[in-house]
Protein backbone atom coordinates (compact mmCIF):
# COMPACT_ATOMS: atom_id res chain seq x y z
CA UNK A 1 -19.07 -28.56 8.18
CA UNK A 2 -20.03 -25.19 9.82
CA UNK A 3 -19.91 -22.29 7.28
CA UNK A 4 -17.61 -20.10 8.65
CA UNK A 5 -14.84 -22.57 8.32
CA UNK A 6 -15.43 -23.87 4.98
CA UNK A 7 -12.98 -23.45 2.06
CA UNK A 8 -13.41 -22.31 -1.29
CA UNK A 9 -12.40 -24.95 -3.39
CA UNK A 10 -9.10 -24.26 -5.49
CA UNK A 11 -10.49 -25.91 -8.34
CA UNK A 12 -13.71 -23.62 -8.33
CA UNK A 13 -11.36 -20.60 -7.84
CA UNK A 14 -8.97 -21.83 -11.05
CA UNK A 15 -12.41 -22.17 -13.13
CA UNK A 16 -13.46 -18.43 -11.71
CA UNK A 17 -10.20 -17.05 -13.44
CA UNK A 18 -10.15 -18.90 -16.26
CA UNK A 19 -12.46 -18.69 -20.18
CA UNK A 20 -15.68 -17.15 -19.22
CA UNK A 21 -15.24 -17.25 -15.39
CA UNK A 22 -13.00 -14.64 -15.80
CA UNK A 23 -14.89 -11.12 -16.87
CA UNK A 24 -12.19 -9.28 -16.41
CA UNK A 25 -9.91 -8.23 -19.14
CA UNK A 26 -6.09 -9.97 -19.26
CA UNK A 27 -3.88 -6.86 -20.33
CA UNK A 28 -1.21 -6.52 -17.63
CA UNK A 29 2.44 -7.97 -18.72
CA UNK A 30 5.19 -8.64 -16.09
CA UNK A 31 6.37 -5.26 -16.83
CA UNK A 32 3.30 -3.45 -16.17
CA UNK A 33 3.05 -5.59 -12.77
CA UNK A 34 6.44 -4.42 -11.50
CA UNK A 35 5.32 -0.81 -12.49
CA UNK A 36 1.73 -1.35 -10.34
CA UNK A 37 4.22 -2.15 -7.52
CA UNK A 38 7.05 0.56 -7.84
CA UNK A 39 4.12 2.76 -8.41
CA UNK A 40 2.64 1.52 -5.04
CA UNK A 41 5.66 1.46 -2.81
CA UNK A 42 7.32 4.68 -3.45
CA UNK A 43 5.85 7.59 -2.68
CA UNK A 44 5.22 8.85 0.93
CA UNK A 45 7.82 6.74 2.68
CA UNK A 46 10.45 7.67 0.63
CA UNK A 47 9.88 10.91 0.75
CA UNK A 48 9.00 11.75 4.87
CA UNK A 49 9.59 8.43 6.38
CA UNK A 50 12.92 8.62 5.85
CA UNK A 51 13.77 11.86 7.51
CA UNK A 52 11.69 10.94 11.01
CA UNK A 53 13.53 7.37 11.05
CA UNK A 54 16.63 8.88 10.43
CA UNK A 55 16.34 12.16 13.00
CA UNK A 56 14.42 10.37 15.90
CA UNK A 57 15.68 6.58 15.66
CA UNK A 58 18.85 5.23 13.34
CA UNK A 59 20.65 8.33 12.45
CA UNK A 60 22.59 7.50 9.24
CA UNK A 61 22.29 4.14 10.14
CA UNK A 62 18.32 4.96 8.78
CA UNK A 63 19.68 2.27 5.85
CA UNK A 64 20.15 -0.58 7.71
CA UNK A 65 16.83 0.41 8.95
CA UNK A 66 15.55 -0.11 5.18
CA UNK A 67 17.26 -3.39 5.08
CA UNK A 68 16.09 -4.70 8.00
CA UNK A 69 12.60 -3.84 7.12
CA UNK A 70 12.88 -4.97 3.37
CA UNK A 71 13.82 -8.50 4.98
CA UNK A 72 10.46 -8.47 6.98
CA UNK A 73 8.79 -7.59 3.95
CA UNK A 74 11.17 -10.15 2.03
CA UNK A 75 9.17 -13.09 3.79
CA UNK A 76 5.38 -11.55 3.12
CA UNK A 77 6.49 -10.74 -0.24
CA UNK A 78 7.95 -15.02 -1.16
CA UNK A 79 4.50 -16.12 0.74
CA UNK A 80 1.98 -13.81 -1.56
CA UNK A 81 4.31 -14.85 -4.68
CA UNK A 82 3.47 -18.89 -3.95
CA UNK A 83 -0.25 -17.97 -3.80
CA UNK A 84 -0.49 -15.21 -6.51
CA UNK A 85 1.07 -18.24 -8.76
CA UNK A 86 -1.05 -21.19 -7.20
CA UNK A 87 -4.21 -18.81 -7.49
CA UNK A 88 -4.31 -16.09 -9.90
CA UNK A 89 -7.28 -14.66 -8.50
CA UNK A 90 -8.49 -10.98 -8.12
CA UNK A 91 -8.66 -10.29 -4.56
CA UNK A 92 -5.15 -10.90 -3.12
CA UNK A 93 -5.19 -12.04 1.10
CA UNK A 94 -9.21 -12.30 1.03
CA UNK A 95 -8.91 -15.05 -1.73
CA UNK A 96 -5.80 -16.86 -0.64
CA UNK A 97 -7.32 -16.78 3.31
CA UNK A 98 -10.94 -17.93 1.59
CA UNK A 99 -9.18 -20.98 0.12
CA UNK A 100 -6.82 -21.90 3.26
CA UNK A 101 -8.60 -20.53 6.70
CA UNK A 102 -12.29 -20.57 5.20
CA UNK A 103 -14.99 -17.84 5.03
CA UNK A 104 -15.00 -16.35 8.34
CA UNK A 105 -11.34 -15.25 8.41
CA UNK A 106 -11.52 -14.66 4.54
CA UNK A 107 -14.34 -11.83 5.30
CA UNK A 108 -12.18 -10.62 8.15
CA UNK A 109 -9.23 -9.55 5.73
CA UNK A 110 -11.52 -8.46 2.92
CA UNK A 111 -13.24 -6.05 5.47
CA UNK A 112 -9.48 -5.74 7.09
CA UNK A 113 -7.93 -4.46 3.36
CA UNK A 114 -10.37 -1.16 3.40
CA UNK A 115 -8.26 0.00 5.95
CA UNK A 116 -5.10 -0.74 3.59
CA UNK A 117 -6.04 0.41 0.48
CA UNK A 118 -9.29 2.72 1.03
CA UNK A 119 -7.54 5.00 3.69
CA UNK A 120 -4.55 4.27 2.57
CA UNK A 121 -5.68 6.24 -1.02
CA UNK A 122 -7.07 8.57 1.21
CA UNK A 123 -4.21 9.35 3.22
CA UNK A 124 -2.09 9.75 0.43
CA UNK A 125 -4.75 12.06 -1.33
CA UNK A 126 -4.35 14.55 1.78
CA UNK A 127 -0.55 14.23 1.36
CA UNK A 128 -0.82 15.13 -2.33
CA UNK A 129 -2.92 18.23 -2.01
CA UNK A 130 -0.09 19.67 0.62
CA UNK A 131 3.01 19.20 -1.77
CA UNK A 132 0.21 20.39 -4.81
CA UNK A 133 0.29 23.68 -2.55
CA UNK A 134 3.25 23.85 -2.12
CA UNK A 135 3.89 23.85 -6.08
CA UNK A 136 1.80 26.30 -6.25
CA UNK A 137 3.19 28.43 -3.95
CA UNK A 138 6.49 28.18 -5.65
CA UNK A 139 5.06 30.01 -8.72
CA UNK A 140 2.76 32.90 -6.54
CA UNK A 141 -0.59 30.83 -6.86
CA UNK A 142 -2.30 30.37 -3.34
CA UNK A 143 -5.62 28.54 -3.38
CA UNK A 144 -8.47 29.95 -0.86
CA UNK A 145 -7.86 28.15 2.74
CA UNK A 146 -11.33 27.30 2.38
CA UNK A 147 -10.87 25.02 -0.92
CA UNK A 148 -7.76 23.33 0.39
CA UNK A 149 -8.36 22.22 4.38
CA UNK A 150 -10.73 19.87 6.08
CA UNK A 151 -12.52 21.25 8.69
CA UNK A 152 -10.82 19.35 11.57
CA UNK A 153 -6.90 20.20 11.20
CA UNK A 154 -4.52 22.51 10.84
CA UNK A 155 -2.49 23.02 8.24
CA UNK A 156 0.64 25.44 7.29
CA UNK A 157 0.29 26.97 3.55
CA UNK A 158 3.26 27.52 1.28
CA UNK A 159 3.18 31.55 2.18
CA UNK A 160 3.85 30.02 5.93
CA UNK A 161 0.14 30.72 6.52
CA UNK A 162 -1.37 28.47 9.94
CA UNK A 163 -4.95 27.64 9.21
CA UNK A 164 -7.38 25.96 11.61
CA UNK A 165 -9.61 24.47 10.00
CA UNK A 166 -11.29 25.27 6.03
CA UNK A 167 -14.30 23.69 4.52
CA UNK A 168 -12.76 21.26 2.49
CA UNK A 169 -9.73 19.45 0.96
CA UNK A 170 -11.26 20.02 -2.78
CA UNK A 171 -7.88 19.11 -4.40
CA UNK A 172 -7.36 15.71 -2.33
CA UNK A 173 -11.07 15.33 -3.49
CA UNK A 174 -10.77 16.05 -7.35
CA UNK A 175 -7.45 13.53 -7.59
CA UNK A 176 -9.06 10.79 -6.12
CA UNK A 177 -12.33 11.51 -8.50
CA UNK A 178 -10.00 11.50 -11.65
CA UNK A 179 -8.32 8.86 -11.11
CA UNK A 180 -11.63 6.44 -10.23
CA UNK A 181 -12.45 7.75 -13.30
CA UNK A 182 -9.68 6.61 -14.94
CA UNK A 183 -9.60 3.15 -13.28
CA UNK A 184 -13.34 2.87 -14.99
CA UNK A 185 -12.18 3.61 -18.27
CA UNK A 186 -10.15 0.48 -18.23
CA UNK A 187 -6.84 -1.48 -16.30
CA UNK A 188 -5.12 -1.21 -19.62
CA UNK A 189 -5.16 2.86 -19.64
CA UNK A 190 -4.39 2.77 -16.34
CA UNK A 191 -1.17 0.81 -16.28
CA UNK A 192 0.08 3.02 -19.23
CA UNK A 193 -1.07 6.12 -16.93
CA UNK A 194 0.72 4.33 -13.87
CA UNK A 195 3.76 3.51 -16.08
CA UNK A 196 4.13 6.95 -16.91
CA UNK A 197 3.85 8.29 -13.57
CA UNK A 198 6.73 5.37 -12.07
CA UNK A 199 9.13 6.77 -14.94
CA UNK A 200 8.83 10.01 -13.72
CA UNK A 201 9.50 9.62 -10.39
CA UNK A 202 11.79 6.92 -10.81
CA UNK A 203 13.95 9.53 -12.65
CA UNK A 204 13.76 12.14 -10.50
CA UNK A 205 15.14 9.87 -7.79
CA UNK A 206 17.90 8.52 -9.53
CA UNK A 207 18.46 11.99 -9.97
CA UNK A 208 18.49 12.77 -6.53
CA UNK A 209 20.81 10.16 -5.94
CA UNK A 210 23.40 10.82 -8.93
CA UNK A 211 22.95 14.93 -8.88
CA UNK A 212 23.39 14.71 -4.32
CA UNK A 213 25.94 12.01 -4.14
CA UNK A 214 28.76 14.30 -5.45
CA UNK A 215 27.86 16.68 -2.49
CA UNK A 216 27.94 14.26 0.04
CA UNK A 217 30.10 15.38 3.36
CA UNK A 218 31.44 12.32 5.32
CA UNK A 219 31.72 14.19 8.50
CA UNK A 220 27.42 13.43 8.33
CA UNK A 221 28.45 10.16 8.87
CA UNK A 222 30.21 10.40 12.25
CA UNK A 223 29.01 8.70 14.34
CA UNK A 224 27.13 6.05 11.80
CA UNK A 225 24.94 4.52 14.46
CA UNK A 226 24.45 6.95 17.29
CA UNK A 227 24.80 6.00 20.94
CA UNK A 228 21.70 4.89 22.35
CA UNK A 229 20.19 7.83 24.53
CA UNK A 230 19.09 5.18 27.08
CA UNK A 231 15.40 5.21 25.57
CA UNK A 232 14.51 1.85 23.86
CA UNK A 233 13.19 3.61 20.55
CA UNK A 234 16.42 6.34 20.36
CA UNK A 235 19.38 5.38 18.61
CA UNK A 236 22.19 2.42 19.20
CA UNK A 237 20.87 -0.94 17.89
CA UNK A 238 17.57 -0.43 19.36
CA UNK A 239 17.03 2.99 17.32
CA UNK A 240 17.63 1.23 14.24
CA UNK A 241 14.97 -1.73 15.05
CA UNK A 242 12.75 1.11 15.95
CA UNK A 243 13.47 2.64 12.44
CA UNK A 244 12.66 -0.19 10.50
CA UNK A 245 9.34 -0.76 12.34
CA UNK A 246 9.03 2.85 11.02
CA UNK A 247 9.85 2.94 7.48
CA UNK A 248 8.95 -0.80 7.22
CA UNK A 249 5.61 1.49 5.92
CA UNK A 250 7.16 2.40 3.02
CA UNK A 251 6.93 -0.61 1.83
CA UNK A 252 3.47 -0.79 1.65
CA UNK A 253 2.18 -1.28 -1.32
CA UNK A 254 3.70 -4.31 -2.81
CA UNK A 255 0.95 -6.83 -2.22
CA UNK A 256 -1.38 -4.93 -3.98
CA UNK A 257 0.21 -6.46 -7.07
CA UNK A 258 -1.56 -9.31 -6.60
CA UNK A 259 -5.17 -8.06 -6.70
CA UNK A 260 -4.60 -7.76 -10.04
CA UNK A 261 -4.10 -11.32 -10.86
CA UNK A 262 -7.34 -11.83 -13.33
CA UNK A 263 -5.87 -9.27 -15.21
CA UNK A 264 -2.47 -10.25 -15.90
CA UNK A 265 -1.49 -11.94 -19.72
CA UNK A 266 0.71 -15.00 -17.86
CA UNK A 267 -0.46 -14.71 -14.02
CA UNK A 268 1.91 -18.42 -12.92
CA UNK A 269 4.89 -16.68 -14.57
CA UNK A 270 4.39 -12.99 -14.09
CA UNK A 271 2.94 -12.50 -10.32
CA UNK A 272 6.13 -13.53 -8.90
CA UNK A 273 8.37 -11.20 -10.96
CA UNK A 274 5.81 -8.41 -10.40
CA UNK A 275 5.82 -8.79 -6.46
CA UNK A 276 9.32 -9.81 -5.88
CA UNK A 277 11.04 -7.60 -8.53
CA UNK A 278 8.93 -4.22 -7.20
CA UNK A 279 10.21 -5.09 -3.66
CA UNK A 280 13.90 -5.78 -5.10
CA UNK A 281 14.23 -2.27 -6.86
CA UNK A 282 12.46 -0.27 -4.20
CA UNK A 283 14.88 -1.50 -1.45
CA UNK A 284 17.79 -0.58 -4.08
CA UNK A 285 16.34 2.71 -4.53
CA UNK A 286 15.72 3.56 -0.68
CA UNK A 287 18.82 2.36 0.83
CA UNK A 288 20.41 4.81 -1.83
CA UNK A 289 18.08 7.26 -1.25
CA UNK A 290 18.41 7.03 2.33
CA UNK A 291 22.32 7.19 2.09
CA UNK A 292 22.59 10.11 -0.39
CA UNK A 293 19.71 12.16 1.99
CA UNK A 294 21.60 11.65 5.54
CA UNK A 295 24.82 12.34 3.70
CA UNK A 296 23.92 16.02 2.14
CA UNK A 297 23.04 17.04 5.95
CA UNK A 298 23.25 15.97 9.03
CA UNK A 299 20.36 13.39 10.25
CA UNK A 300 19.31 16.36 13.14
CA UNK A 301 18.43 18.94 10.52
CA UNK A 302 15.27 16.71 9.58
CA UNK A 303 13.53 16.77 13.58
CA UNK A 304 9.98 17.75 12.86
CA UNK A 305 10.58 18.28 8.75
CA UNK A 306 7.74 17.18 6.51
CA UNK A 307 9.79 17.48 3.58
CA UNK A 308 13.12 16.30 4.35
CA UNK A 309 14.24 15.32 0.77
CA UNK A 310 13.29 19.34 0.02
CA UNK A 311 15.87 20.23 2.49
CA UNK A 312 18.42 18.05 2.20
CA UNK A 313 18.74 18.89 -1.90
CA UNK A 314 18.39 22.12 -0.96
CA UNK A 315 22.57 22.47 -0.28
CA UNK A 316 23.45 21.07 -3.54
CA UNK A 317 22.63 24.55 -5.13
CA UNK A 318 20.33 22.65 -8.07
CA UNK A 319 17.59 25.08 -6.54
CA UNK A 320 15.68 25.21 -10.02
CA UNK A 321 15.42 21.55 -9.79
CA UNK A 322 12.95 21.91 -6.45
CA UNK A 323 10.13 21.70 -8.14
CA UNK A 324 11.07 18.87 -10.22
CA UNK A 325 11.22 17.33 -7.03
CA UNK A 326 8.24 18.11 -5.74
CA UNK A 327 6.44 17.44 -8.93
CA UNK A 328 8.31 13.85 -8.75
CA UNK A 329 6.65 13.43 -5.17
CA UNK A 330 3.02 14.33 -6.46
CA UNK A 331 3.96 11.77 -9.58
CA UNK A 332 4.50 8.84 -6.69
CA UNK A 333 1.79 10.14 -4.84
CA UNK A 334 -0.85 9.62 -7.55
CA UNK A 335 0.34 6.43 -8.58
CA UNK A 336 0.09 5.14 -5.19
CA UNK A 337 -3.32 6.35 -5.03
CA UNK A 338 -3.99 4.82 -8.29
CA UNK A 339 -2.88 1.41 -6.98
CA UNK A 340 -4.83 1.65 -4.03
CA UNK A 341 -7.77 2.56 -5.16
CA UNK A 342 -7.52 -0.27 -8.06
CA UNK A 343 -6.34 -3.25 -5.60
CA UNK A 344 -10.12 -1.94 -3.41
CA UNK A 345 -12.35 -2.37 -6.30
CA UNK A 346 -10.84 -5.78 -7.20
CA UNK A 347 -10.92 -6.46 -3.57
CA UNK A 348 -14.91 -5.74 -3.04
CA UNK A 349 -15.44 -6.94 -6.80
CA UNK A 350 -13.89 -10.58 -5.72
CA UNK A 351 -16.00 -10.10 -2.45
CA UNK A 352 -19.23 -9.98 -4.14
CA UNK A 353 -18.89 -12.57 -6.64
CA UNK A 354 -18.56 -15.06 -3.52
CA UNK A 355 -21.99 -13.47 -2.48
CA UNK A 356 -20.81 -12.15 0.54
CA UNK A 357 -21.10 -8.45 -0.81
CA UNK A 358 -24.11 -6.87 -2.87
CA UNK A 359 -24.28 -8.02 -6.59
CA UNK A 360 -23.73 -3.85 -6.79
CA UNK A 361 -19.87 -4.41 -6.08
CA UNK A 362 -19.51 -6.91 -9.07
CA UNK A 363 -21.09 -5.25 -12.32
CA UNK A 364 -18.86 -5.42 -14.77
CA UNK A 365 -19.43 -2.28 -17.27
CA UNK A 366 -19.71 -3.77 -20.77
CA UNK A 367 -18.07 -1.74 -22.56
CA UNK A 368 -14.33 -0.75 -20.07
CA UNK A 369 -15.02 -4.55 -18.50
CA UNK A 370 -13.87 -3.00 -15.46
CA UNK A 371 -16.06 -3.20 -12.04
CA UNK A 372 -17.43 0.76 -12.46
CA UNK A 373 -20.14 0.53 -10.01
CA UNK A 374 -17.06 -0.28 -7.33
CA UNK A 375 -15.15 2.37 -8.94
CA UNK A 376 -17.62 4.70 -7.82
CA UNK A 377 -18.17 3.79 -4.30
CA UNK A 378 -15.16 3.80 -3.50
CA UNK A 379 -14.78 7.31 -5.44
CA UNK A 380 -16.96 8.77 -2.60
CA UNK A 381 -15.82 6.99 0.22
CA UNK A 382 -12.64 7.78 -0.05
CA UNK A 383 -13.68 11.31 -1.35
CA UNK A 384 -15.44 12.10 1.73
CA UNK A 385 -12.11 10.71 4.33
CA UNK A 386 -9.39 12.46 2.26
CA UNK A 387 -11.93 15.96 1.78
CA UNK A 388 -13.49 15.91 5.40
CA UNK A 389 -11.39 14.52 7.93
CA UNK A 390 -7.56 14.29 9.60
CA UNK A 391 -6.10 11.02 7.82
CA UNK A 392 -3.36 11.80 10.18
CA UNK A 393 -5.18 9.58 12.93
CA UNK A 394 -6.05 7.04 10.25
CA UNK A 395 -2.44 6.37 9.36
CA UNK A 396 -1.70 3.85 12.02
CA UNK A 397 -5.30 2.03 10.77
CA UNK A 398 -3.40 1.42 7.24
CA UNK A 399 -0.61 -0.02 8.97
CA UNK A 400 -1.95 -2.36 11.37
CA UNK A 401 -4.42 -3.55 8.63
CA UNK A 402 -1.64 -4.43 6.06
CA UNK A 403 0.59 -6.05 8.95
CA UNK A 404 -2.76 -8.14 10.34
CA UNK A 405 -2.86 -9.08 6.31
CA UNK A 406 0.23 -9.89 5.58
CA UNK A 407 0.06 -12.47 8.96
CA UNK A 408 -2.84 -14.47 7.47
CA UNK A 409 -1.21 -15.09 4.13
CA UNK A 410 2.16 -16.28 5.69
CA UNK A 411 -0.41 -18.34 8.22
CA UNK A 412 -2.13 -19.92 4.50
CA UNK A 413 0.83 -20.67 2.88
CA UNK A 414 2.37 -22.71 5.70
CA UNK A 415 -1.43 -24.05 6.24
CA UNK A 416 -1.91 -24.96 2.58
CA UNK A 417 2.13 -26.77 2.43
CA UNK A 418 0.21 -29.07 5.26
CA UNK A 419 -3.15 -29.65 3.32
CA UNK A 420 -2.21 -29.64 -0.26
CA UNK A 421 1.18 -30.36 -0.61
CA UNK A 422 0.70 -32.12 -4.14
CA UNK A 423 -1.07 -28.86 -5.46
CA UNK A 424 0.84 -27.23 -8.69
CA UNK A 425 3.12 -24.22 -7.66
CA UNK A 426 4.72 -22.48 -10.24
CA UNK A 427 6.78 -20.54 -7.39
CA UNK A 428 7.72 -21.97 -4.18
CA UNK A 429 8.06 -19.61 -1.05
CA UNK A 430 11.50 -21.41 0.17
CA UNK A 431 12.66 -22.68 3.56
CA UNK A 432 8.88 -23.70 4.37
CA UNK A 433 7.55 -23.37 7.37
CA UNK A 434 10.57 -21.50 8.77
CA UNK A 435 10.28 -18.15 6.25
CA UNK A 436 6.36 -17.84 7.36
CA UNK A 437 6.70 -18.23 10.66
CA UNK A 438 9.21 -15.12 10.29
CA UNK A 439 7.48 -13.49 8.39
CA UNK A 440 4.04 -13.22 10.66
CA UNK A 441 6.90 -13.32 13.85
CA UNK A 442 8.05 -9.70 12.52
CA UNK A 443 4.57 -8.45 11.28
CA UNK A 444 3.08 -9.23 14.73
CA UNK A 445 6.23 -7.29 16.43
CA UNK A 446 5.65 -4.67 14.38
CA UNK A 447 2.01 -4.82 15.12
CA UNK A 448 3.03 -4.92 18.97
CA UNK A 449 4.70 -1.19 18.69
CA UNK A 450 1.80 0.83 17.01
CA UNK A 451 -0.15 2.73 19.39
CA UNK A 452 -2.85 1.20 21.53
CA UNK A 453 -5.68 3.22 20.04
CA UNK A 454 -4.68 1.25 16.65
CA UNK A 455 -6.08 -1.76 18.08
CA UNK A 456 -8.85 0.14 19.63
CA UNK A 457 -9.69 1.75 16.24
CA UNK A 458 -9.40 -1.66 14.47
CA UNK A 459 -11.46 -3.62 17.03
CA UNK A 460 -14.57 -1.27 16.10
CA UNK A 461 -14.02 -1.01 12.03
CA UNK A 462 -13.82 -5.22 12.67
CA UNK A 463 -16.87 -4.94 14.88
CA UNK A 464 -19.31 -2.78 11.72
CA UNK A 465 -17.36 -5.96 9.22
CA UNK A 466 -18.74 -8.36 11.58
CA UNK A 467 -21.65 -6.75 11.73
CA UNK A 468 -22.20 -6.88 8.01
CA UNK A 469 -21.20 -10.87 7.20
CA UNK A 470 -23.63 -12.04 9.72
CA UNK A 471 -27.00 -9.60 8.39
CA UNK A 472 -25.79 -10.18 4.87
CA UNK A 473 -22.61 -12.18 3.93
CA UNK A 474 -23.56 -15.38 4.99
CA UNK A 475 -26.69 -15.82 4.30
CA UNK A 476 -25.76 -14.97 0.51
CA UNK A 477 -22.43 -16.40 0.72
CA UNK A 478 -21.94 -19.29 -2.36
CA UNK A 479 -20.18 -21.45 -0.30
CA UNK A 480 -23.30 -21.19 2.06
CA UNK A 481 -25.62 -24.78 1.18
CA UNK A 482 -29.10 -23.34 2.36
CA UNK A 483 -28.80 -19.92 -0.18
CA UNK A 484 -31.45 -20.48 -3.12
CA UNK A 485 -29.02 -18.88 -5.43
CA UNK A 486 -26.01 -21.12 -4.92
CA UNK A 487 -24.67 -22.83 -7.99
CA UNK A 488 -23.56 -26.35 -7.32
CA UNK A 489 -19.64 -26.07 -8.84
C-alpha cells in the first residue's frame, strides 16, 4: 500500500496511550478539561467579536448570530467527542486523520494546527499587551513606545498616543515566555494556573451580565433584526448569517481539549464532558453576554470600537469596576494563550513520536514529564510573531486552519462509521452521516467567506509543510516499511 495513504493502526495507537506507551503524566479530571476549554474559548471573541458582529452585521440580533454559530460548532464539537473517546491520544485532528485518511492528510493537519494554535497564541499575545496598556494607563504608568510595538504597525496608547512603528512588543513577548515556562514545569500546575484564570474571568462576566442587565433600555432593541441595507453581509437575515460566520471565531478553542487526551485520569468518560460541556457553557455565557452588551447601548455605538464591552459598561456608572474588567479580559487572554500553546507542544510531541518530526519535538524532561524541548520552540516561535510582526494579517490564517481542521475530523468520523463500525465508542456522534456532513457543509461555507489572500497565505505555509514531510517525514515516518528504525508493532 503506498505510504501516504496508510493508517495508523488503532490498536498501536491504544497501546501508545496506555502503561509505558504513555510518557506523559495522567492528571487532568473532567473538571480540569472543561476549564482547558472555557479557558480556550473565551477571551477575544467575547470581548471584540461581539461588538463588530453586532455594529456591522446582526444588530441585536448579534445572539442569534451566537446560536447559529454554536450549532456549526455543535456538529465539530459531537465528531471530536466520538474520536477523543475511541482514541485518547495526544494530538487531537493529526491523530484521528492519521488513523482514518492515513499519513499524508494526517501531516497536512498537523502542519495545518500551527496556524491554529501557534498564531493563534500569538495573536492573542499582541491582544494582551494592548488591554495590559491600557491597565496601565488607567493608573498613570505608560511603558516606552519602543518596549511595547512591533516595528510594522501602528498602534494607539492609553494617553491616545498614535505610534508607527516601536522596536518591539516586549510584553506580548515576556507572557508567552512565562507561560512556556509554566507549561514545562508540568500539565498539573498548569490546569490549576488555567483554573484560576477561568474563575476569574468567568466571574467577572457573570458580573457583567447580573451588574448591566438591570440597566438595560429596551428601546436598544428596536428594531431586533435590522432591515437589510441591500448588501449581502449588512443586516436582515443575511447580516445575521454573516455574524455568525464572524463570531463563529469565538469559539475557537474548544478542540484543543482534546490534545490533551494522554493526560486525562478517565479519557473514554471525561473527553466528551470536557469538549461538549466547554462548548455548552460558553454559548450560555455569550448569548447572555451578547444580550446584556447590545442592550446597555445601542449596537451603532460599537462601529470601529476595539473594546466594546469597555463602553457599553461604561453607562452603568460601576466606573471603578473598569479595570476589573479589563483585568478579567487579560485573565481570558492568558488562559487562551496557555491552551494554545499547550494543545502545539502535544501536537508536534505526537508528531514526532510517529517519526515524522525530529526526535527533538518528543523529549520528555524527566523530572516535569512534560515535552520541554517543544515547550521551548514553540516559546520562540511564537515569541518572535507576537514581538515582531502585525498578527492582524495572521488572524484570518487561525481561522481558516481550524475550519480546514475541523472538516477532516467530521470527514474521519463518517469515514471510520464505514470502516470500523464494530470498533468500541464510549460516545457516539448521533444522526451519523447526516451531523458530519453538516458539520464540514458549514465549516467549508465559512471557509468560502474569508478573504482570498487566506487561501493564498495557507497554500504557501502548506507548500514549506509539504516541503518538510517529503525531505524528512517520510522517510522517518514509523508507519514507513523501508526506515531502519521502525519497530514492527
Amino acid at each position: 500500500m503506498n505510504q501516504l495513504w496508510i493508517t495508523k493502526p488503532l490498536d498501536k495507537l491504544m497501546a501508545e496511550s496506555t502503561g509505558e506507551g504513555n510518557q506523559l503524566k495522567r492528571t487532568l479530571s473532567a473538571t480540569s478539561l472543561v476549564a482547558l476549554g472555557i479557558g480556550a474559548i473565551i477571551g477575544a471573541g467575547l470581548f471584540s467579536l461581539t461588538g463588530i458582529a453586532a455594529a456591522e452585521h446582526a444588530g441585536p440580533a448579534v445572539t442569534i448570530s451566537f446560536v447559529l454559530a454554536a450549532f456549526g460548532c455543535a456538529f465539530a464539537g459531537l465528531c471530536y467527542a466520538e474520536f477523543a473517546s475511541m482514541i485518547p491520544i495526544a494530538g487531537s485532528a493529526y491523530t484521528y486523520s492519521y488513523a482514518t485518511m492515513g499519513e499524508f492528510a494526517a501531516w497536512i493537519i498537523g502542519w495545518d494546527l500551527v496556524l491554529e494554535y501557534a498564531l493563534g497564541a500569538a495573536t492573542v499575545a499582541v491582544s494582551w499587551s494592548r488591554y495590559l496598556l491600557e491597565f496601565l494607563g488607567g493608573f498613570g504608568i505608560h511603558l516606552p513606545v519602543e518596549l511595547v510595538c512591533s516595528p510594522f504597525e501602528e498602534v494607539t496608547l492609553s494617553d491616545g498616543t498614535l505610534v508607527t512603528g516601536g522596536l518591539i512588543n516586549l510584553p506580548a513577548i515576556l507572557v508567552v515566555c512565562l507561560l512556556s515556562l509554566l507549561l514545562i514545569r508540568g500539565t498539573e500546575g498548569s490546569a490549576l494556573m488555567n483554573n484560576i484564570l477561568v474563575t476569574l474571568k468567568l466571574l467577572v462576566v457573570v458580573m457583567f451580565i447580573t451588574l448591566g442587565w438591570s440597566h438595560i433600555d429596551p428601546a436598544n432593541y428596536t428594531p431586533y433584526i435590522p432591515a437589510n441595507t441591500g448588501e449581502y453581509d449588512h443586516f436582515g437575515w443575511t447580516g445575521i448569517a454573516t455574524g455568525a460566520a464572524v463570531v463563529f471565531f469565538a469559539f475557537i478553542g474548544f478542540d484543543a481539549v482534546s490534545t490533551a487526551a494522554q493526560e486525562a485520569k478517565h479519557p473514554q468518560r471525561d473527553m466528551p464532558i470536557g469538549i461538549l460541556g466547554s462548548l455548552v457553557i460558553c454559548t450560555i455565557l455569550y448569548v447572555l453576554f451578547a444580550h446584556v452588551m447590545t442592550g446597555l447601548v445601542n449596537y451603532t455605538v460599537f462601529e470601529g470600537d476595539a473594546k466594546p464591552a469597555a463602553t457599553a459598561f461604561a453607562v452603568t456608572g460601576y466606573d471603578f469596576l473598569q479595570n476589573a474588567l479589563i483585568l478579567a479580559i487579560l485573565a481570558g487572554y492568558t488562559s487562551v494563550m496557555l491552551v494554545m500553546l499547550l494543545g502545539q507542544s502535544r501536537v508536534f510531541y505526537t508528531m514526532s513520536k510517529d517519526g515524522l518530526l525530529p526526535p527533538f519535538f518528543s523529549d520528555i524532561h524527566k523530572k516535569f514529564q512534560t515535552p520541554w524541548k517543544t515547550n521551548l520552540f514553540f516559546m520562540v516561535f511564537v515569541s518572535l510573531f507576537a514581538g515582531f510582526v502585525p498578527v492582524s494579517d495572521l488572524g484570518h490564517m487561525v481561522s481558516i486552519g481550524t475550519l480546514f481542521a475541523f472538516c477532516l475530523v467530521c470527514a474521519g468520523v463518517w469515514l471510520m462509521r464505514v470502516r470500523m463500525p464494530h470498533i468500541h465508542r464510549a460516545f457516539k456522534t448521533p444522526l451519523v452521516p447526516f451531523v458530519p456532513i453538516m458539520g464540514i457543509v458549514v465549516c467549508l461555507y465559512l471557509m468560502y467567506s474569508l478573504p482570498i489572500e487566506s487561501w493564498y497565505r495557507l497554500a504557501i505555509w502548506l507548500a514549506i509543510g509539504l516541503g518538510i514531510y517529503f525531505f524528512y517525514g517520510k522517510k522517518h515516518s514509523g508507519m514507513n516499511p523501508d526506515n531502519p528504525e521502525n519497530i514492527e508493532s
